[in-house]
C-alpha atoms as a PDB file:
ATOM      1  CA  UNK A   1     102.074 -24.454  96.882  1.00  0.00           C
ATOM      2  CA  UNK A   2     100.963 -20.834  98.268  1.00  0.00           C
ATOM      3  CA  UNK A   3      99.592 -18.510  95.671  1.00  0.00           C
ATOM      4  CA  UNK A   4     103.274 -16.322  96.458  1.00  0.00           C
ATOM      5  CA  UNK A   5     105.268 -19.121  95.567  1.00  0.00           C
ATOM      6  CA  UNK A   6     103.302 -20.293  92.191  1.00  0.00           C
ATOM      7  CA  UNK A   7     103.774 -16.457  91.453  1.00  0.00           C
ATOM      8  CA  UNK A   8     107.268 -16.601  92.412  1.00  0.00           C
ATOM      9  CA  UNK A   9     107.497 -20.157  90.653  1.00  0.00           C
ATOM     10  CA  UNK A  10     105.526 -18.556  87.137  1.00  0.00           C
ATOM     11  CA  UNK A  11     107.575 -15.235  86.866  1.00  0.00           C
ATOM     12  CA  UNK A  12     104.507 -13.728  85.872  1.00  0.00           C
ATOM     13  CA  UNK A  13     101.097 -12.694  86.442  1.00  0.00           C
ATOM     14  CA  UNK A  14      98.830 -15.499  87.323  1.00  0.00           C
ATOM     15  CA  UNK A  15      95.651 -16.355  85.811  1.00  0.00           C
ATOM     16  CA  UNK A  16      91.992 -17.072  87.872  1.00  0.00           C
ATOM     17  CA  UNK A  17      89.784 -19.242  86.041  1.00  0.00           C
ATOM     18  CA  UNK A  18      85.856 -18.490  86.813  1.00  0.00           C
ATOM     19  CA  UNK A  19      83.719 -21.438  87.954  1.00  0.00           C
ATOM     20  CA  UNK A  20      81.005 -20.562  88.975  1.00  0.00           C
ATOM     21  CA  UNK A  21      78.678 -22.959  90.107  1.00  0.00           C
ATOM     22  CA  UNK A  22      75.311 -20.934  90.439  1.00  0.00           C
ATOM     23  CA  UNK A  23      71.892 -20.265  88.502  1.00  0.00           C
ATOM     24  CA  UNK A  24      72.128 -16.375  88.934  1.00  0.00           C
ATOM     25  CA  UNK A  25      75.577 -15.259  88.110  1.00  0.00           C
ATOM     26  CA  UNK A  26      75.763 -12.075  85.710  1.00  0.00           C
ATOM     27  CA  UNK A  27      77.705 -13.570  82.879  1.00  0.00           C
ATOM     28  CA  UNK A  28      77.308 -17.490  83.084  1.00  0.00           C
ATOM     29  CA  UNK A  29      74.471 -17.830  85.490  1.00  0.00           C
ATOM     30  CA  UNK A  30      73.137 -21.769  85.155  1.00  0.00           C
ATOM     31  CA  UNK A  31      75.615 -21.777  81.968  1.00  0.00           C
ATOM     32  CA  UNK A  32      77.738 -24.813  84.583  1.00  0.00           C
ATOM     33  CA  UNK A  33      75.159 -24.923  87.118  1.00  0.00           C
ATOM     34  CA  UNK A  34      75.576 -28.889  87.764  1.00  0.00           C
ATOM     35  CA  UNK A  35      78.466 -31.293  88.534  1.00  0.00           C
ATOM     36  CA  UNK A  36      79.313 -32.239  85.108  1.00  0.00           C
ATOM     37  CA  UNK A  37      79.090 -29.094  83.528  1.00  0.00           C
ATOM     38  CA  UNK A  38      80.950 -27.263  86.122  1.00  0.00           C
ATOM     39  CA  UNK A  39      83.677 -29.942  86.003  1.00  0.00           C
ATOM     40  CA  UNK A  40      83.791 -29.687  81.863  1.00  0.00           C
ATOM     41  CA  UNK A  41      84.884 -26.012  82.520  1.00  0.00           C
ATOM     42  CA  UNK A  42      86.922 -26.514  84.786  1.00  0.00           C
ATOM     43  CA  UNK A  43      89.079 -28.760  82.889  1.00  0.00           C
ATOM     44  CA  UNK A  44      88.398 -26.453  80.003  1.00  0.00           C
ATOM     45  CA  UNK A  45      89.634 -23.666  81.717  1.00  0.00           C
ATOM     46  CA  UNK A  46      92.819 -25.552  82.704  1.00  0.00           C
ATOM     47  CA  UNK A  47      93.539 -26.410  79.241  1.00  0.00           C
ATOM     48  CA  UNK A  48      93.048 -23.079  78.401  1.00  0.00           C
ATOM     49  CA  UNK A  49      95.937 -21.866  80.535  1.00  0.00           C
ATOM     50  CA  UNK A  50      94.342 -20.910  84.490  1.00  0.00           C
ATOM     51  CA  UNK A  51      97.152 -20.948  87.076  1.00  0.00           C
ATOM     52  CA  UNK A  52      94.061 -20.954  89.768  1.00  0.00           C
ATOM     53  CA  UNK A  53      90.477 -21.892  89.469  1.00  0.00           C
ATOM     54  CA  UNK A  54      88.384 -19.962  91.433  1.00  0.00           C
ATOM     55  CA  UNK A  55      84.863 -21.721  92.039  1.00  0.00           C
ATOM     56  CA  UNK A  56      82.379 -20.331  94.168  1.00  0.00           C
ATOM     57  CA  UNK A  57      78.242 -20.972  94.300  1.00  0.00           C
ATOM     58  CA  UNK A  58      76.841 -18.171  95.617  1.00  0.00           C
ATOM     59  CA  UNK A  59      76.241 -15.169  93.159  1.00  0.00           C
ATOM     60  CA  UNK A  60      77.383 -11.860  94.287  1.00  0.00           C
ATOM     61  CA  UNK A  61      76.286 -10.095  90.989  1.00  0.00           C
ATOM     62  CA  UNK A  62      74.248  -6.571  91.934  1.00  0.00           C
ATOM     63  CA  UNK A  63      70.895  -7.021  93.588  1.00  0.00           C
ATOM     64  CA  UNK A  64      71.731 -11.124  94.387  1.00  0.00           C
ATOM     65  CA  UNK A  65      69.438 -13.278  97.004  1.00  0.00           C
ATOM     66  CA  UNK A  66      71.600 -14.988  99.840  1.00  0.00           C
ATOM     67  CA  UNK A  67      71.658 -18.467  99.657  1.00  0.00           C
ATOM     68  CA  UNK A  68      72.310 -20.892 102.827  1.00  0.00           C
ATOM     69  CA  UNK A  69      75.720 -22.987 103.957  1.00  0.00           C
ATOM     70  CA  UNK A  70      74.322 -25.771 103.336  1.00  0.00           C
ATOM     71  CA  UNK A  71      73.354 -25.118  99.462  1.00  0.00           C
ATOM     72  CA  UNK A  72      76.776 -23.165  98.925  1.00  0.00           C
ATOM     73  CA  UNK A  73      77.964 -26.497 100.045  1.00  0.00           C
ATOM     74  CA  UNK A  74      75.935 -28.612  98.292  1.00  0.00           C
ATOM     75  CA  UNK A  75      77.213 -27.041  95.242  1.00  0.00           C
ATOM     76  CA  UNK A  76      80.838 -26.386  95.332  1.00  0.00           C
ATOM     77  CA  UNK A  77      82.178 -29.820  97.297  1.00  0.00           C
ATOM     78  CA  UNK A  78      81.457 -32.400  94.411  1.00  0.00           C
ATOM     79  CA  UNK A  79      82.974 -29.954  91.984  1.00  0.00           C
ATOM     80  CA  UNK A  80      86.145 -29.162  93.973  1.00  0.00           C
ATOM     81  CA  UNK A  81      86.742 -33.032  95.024  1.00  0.00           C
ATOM     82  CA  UNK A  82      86.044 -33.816  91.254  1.00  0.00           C
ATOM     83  CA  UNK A  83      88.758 -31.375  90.130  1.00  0.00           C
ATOM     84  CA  UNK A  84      90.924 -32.150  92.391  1.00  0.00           C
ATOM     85  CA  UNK A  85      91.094 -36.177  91.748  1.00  0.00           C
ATOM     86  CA  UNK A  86      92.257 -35.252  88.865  1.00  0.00           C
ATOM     87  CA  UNK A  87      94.435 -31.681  89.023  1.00  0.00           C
ATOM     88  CA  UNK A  88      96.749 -30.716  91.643  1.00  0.00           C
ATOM     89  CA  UNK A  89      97.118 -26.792  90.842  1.00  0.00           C
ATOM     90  CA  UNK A  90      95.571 -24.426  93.148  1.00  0.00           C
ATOM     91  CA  UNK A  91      91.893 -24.096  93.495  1.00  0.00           C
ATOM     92  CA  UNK A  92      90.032 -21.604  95.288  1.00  0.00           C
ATOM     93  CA  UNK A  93      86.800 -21.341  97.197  1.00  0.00           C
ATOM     94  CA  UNK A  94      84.989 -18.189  96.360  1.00  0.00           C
ATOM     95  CA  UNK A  95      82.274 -17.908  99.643  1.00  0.00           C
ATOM     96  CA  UNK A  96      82.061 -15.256 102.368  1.00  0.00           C
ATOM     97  CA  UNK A  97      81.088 -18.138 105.015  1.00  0.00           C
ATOM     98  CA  UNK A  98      83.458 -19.914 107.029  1.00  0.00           C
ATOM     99  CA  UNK A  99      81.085 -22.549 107.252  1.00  0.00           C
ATOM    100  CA  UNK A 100      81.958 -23.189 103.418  1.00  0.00           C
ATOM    101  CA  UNK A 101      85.445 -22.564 103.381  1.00  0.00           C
ATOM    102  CA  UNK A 102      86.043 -25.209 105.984  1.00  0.00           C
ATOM    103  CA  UNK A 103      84.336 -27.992 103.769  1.00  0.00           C
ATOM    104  CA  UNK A 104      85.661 -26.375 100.346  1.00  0.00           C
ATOM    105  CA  UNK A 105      89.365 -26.809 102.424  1.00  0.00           C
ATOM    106  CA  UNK A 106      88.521 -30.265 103.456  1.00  0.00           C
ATOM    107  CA  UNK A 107      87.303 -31.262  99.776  1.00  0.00           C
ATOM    108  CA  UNK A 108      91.017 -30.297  98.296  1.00  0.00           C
ATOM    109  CA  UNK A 109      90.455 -26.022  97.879  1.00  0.00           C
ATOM    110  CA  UNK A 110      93.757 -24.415  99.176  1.00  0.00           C
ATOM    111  CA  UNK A 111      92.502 -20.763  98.720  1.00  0.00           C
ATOM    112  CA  UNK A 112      89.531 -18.473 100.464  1.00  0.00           C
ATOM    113  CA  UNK A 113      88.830 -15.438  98.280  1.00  0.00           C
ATOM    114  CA  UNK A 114      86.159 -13.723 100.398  1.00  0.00           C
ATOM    115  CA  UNK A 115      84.624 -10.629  99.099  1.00  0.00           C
ATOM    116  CA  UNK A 116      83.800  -9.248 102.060  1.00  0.00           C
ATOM    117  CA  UNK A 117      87.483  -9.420 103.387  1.00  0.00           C
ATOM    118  CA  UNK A 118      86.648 -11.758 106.387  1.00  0.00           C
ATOM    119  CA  UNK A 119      84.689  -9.380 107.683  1.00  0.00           C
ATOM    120  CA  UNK A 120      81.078 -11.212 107.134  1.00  0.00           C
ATOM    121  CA  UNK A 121      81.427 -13.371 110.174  1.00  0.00           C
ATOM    122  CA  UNK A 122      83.099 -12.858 113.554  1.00  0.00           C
ATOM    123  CA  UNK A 123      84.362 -16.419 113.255  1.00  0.00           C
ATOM    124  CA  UNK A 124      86.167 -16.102 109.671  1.00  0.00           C
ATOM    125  CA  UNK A 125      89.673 -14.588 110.512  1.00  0.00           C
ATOM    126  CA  UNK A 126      90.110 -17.031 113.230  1.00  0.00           C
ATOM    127  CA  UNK A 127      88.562 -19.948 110.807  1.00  0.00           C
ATOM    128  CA  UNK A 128      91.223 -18.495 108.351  1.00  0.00           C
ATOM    129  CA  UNK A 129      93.957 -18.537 110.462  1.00  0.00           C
ATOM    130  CA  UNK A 130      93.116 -22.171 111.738  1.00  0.00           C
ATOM    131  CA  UNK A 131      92.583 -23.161 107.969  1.00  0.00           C
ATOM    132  CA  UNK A 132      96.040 -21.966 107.303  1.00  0.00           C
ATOM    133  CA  UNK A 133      95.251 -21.306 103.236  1.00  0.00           C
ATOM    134  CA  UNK A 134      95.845 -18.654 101.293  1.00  0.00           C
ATOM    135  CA  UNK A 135      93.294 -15.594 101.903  1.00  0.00           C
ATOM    136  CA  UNK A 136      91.943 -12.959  99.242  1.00  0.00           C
ATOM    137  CA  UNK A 137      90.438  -9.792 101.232  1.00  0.00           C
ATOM    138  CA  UNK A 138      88.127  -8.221  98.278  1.00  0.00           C
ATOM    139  CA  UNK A 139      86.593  -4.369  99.102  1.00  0.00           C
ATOM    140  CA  UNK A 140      83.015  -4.498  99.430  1.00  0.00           C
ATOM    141  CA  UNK A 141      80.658  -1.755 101.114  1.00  0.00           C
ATOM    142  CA  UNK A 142      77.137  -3.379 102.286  1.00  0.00           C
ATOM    143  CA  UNK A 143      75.852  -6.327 100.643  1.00  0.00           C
ATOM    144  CA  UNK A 144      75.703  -7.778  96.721  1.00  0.00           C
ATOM    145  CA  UNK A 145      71.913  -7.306  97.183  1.00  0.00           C
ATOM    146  CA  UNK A 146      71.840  -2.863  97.579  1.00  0.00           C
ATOM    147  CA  UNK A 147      75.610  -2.151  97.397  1.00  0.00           C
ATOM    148  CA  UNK A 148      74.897  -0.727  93.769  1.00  0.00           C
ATOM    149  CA  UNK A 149      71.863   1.555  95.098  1.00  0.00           C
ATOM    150  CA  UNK A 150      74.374   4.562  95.710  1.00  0.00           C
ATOM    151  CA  UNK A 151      77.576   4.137  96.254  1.00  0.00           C
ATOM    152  CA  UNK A 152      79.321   7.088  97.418  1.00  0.00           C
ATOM    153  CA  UNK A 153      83.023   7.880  98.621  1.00  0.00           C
ATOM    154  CA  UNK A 154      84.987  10.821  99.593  1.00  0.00           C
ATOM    155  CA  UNK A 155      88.203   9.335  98.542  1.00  0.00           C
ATOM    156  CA  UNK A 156      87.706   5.841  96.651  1.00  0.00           C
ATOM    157  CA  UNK A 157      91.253   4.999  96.836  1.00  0.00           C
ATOM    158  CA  UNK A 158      91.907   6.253 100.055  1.00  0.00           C
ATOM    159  CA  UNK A 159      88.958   4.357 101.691  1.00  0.00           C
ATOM    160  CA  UNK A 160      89.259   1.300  99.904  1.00  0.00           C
ATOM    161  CA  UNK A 161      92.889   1.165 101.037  1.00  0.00           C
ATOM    162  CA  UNK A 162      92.278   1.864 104.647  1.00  0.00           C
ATOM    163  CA  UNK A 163      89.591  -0.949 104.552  1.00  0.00           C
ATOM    164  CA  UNK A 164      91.745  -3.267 103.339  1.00  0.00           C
ATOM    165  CA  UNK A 165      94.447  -2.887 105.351  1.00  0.00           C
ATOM    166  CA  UNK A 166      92.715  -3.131 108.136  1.00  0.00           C
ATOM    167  CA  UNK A 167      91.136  -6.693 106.721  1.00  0.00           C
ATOM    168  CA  UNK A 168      94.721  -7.484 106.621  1.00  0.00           C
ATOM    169  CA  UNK A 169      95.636  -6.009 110.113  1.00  0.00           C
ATOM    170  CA  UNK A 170      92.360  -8.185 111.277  1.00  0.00           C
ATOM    171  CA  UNK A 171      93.362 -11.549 109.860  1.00  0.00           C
ATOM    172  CA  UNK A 172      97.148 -11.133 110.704  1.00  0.00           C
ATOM    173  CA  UNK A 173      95.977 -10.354 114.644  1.00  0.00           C
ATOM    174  CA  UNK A 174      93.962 -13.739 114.569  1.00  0.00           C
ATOM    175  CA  UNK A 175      97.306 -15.501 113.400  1.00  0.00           C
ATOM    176  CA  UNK A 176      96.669 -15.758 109.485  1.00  0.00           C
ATOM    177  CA  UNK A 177     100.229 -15.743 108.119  1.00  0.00           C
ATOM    178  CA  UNK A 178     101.352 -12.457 106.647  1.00  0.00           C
ATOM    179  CA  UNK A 179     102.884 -14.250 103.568  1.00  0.00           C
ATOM    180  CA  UNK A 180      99.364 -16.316 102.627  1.00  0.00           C
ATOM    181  CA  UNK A 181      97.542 -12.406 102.290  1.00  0.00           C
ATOM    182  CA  UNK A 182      96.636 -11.067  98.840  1.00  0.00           C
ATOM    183  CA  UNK A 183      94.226  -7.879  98.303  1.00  0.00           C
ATOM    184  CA  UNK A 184      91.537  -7.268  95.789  1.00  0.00           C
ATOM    185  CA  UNK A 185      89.823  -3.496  95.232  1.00  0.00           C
ATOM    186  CA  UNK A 186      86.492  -4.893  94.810  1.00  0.00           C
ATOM    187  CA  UNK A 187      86.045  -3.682  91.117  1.00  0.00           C
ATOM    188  CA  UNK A 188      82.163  -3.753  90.662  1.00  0.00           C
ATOM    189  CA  UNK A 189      81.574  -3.838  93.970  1.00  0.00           C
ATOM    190  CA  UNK A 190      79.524  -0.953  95.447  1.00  0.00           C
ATOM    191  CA  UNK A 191      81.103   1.290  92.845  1.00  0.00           C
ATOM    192  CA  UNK A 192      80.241   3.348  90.005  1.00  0.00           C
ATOM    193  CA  UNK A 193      82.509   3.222  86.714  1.00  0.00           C
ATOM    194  CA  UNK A 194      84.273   6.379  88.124  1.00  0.00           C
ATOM    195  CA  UNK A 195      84.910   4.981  90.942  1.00  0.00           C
ATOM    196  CA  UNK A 196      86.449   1.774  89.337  1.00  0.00           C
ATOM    197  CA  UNK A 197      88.285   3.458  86.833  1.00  0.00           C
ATOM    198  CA  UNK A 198      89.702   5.916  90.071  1.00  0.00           C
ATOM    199  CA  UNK A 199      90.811   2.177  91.338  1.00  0.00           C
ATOM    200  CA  UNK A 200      92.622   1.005  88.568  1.00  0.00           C
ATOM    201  CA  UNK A 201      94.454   3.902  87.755  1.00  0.00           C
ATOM    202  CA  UNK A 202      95.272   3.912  91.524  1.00  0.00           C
ATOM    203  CA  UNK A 203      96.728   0.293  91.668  1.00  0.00           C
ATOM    204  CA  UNK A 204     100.248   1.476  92.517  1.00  0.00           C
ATOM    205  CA  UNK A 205      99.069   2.813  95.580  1.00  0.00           C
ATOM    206  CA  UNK A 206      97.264  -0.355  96.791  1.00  0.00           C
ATOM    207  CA  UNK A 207     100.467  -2.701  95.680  1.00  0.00           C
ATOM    208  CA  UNK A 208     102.181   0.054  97.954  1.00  0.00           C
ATOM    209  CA  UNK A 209     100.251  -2.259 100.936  1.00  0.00           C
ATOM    210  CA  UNK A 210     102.798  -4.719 100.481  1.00  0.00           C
ATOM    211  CA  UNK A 211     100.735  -7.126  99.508  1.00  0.00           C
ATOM    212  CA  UNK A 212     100.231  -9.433  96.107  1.00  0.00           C
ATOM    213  CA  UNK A 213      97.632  -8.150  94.299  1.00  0.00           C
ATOM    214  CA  UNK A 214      94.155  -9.408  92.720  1.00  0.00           C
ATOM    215  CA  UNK A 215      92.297  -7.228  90.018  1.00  0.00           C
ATOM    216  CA  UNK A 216      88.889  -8.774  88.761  1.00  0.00           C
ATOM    217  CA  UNK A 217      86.624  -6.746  86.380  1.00  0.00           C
ATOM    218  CA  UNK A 218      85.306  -9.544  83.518  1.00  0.00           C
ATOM    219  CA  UNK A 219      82.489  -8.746  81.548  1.00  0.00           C
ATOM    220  CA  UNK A 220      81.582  -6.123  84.492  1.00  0.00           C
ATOM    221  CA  UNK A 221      78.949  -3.597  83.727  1.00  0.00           C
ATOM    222  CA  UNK A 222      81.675  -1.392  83.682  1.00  0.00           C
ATOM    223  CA  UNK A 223      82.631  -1.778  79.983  1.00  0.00           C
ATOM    224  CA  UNK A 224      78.304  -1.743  79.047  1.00  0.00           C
ATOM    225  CA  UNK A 225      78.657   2.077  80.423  1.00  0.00           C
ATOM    226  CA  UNK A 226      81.941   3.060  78.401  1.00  0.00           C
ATOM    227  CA  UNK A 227      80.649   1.105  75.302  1.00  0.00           C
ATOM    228  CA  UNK A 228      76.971   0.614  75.370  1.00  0.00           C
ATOM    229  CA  UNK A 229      76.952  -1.875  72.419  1.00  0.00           C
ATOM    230  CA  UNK A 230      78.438  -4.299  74.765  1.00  0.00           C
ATOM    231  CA  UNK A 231      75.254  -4.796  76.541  1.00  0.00           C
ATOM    232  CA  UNK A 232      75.646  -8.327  76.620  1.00  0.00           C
ATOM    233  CA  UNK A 233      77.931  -9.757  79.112  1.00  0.00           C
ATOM    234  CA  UNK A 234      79.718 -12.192  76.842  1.00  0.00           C
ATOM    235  CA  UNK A 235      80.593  -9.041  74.198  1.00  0.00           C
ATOM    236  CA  UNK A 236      82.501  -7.490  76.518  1.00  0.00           C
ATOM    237  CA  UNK A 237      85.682  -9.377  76.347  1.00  0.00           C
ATOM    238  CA  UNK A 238      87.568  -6.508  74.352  1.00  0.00           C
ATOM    239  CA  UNK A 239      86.873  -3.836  77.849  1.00  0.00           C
ATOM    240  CA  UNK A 240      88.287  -7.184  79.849  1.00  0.00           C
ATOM    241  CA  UNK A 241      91.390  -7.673  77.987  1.00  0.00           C
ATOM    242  CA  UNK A 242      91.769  -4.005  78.324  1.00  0.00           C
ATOM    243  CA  UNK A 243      91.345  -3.430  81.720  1.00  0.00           C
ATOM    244  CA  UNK A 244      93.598  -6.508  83.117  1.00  0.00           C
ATOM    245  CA  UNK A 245      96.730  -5.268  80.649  1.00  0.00           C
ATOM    246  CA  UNK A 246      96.640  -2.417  82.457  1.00  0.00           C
ATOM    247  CA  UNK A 247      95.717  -3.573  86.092  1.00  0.00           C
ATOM    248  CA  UNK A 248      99.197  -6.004  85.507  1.00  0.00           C
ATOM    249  CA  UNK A 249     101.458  -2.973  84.032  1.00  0.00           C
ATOM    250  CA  UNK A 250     100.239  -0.923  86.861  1.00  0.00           C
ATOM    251  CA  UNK A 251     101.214  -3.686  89.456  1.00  0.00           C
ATOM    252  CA  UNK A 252      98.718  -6.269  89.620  1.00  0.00           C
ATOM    253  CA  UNK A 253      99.987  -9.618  90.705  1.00  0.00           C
ATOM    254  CA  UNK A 254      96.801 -12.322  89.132  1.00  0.00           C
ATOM    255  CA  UNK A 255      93.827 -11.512  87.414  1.00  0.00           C
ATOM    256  CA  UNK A 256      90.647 -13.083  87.725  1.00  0.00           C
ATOM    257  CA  UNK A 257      88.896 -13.718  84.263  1.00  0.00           C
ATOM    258  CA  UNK A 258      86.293 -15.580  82.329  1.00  0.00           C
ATOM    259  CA  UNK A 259      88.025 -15.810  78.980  1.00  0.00           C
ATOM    260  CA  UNK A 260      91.130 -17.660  80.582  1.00  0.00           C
ATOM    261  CA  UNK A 261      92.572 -18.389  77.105  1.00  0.00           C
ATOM    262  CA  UNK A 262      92.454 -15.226  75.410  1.00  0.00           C
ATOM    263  CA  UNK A 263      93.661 -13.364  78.635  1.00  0.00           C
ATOM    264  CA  UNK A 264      97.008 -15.872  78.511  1.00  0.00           C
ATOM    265  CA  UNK A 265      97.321 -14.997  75.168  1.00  0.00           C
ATOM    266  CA  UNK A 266      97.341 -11.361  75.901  1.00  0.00           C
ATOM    267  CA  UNK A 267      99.516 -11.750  78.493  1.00  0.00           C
ATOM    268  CA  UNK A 268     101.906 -13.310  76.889  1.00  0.00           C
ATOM    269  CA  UNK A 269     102.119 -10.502  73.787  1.00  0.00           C
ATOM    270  CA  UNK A 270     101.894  -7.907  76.578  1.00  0.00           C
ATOM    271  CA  UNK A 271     105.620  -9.765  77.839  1.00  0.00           C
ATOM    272  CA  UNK A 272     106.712  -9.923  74.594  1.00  0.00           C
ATOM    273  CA  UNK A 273     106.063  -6.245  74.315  1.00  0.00           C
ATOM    274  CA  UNK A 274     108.244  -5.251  77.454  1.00  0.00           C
ATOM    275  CA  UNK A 275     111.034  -7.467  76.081  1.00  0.00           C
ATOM    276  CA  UNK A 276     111.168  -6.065  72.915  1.00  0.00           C
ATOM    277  CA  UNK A 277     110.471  -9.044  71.740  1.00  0.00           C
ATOM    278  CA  UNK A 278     113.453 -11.474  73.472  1.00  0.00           C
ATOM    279  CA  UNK A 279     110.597 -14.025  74.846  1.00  0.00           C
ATOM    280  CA  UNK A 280     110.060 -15.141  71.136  1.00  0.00           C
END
């Protein structure tokens, strides 16, 4: 099933599940950094209410080292062809390299969220279009390892939105299907808290794209700078809960979250809320 059609199929906001397979990821780095482990979660995280898992093993936290095809591979294969001998929901390969999204496909992954929008290799959109899986085109200015040096922008919204629809324009030219397209600002991603607030508040305007939606800002550094008690990553799930209501009353189609069962949770009061309370 497409990610449109599960959305279609849920009547409601779907729910990412993070697996991230990695030593060096800002929250859970080495936390599920080995087949077992990242399989546990997995499951965990299915049982805890994901629509999508979302497992990737490269980090793209702030000031992250590159690591090669062949690792990302190494890491991410045995996990997705554990999950899915056992799960038949929608999993996702979180890379930037075709390279990986061709074995992640091949292993049982039926979605490529790439935060760099296809844009890191020439050979993605056609890779994408030849895959013929969903696509997430994230906002990203440089690279994980300096985009936080200095981010600047005239207009946040305004540029973000003009990079992404041309992402969109790019992967539709090299015959992606319209339909299989979803759009994510990048929240984090070479931009200050202004700048991701600016985005959030904005989300109306991006949805105006025409496209489904993504919003992802989990335990991002973000909430440390609005409420510097939460200066560990894993205190920050109040900001989380927080931002995502809003990012789905403002028009956001999934949200992409560590704490899968508490975001579910909230999602489901937040329904309740706009019912007056007919879903109970």
């Amino acid at each position: 099933m497409t990610l449109t059609g599960l959305l279609n199929a849920r009547r409601r906001p779907l729910v990412m599940g993070i697996v991230n397979v990695t030593p060096d990821s800002f929250s859970d780095g080495g936390q599920y950094n080995g087949l077992d482990a990242a399989v546990a979660h997995a499951h965990q995280l299915i049982a805890d209410g994901a629509d999508v898992l979302d497992i990737g093993g490269e980090s793209t936290r702030p000031g992250s080292d590159p690591v090669s095809a062949e690792e990302e591979i190494a890491r991410v294969v045995p996990v997705i062809e554990a999950v899915r001998a056992l799960w038949d929901g929608v999993i996702s390969i979180d890379t930037m390299k075709p390279q990986v999204a061709r074995a992640a496909v091949a292993a049982g992954a039926t979605v490529w969220n790439d935060v760099t929008g296809l844009g890191f290799d020439a050979d993605s959109p056609a890779t994408a279009a030849e895959l013929g899986v969903d696509v997430i085109l994230m906002h990203m200015k440089g690279e994980p390892k300096t985009m936080q040096d200095a981010p600047a922008y005239e207009d946040v919204t305004a540029e973000v939105m003009a990079h992404l629809a041309a992402c969109a324009e790019v992967a539709v030219d090299a015959g992606v299907d319209p339909d299989r397209i979803w759009l994510d600002p990048g929240i984090g991603f070479a931009k200050t808290t202004a700048h991701n607030l600016r985005l959030t508040a904005d989300l109306p305007v991006l949805c105006s794209l025409g496209y489904p939606v993504l919003y992802g800002a989990s335990r991002k550094r973000m909430i440390a700078e609005i409420d510097p008690s939460a200066t560990d990553a894993a205190d920050r799930l109040g900001g989380t809960l927080a931002l995502h209501l809003e990012a789905v009353r403002l028009g956001a189609d999934m949200v992409r979250v560590h704490d899968v069962r508490e975001m579910v949770q909230a999602l489901k009061v937040q329904a309740a809320l706009w019912s007056c309370g007919e879903a109970l």
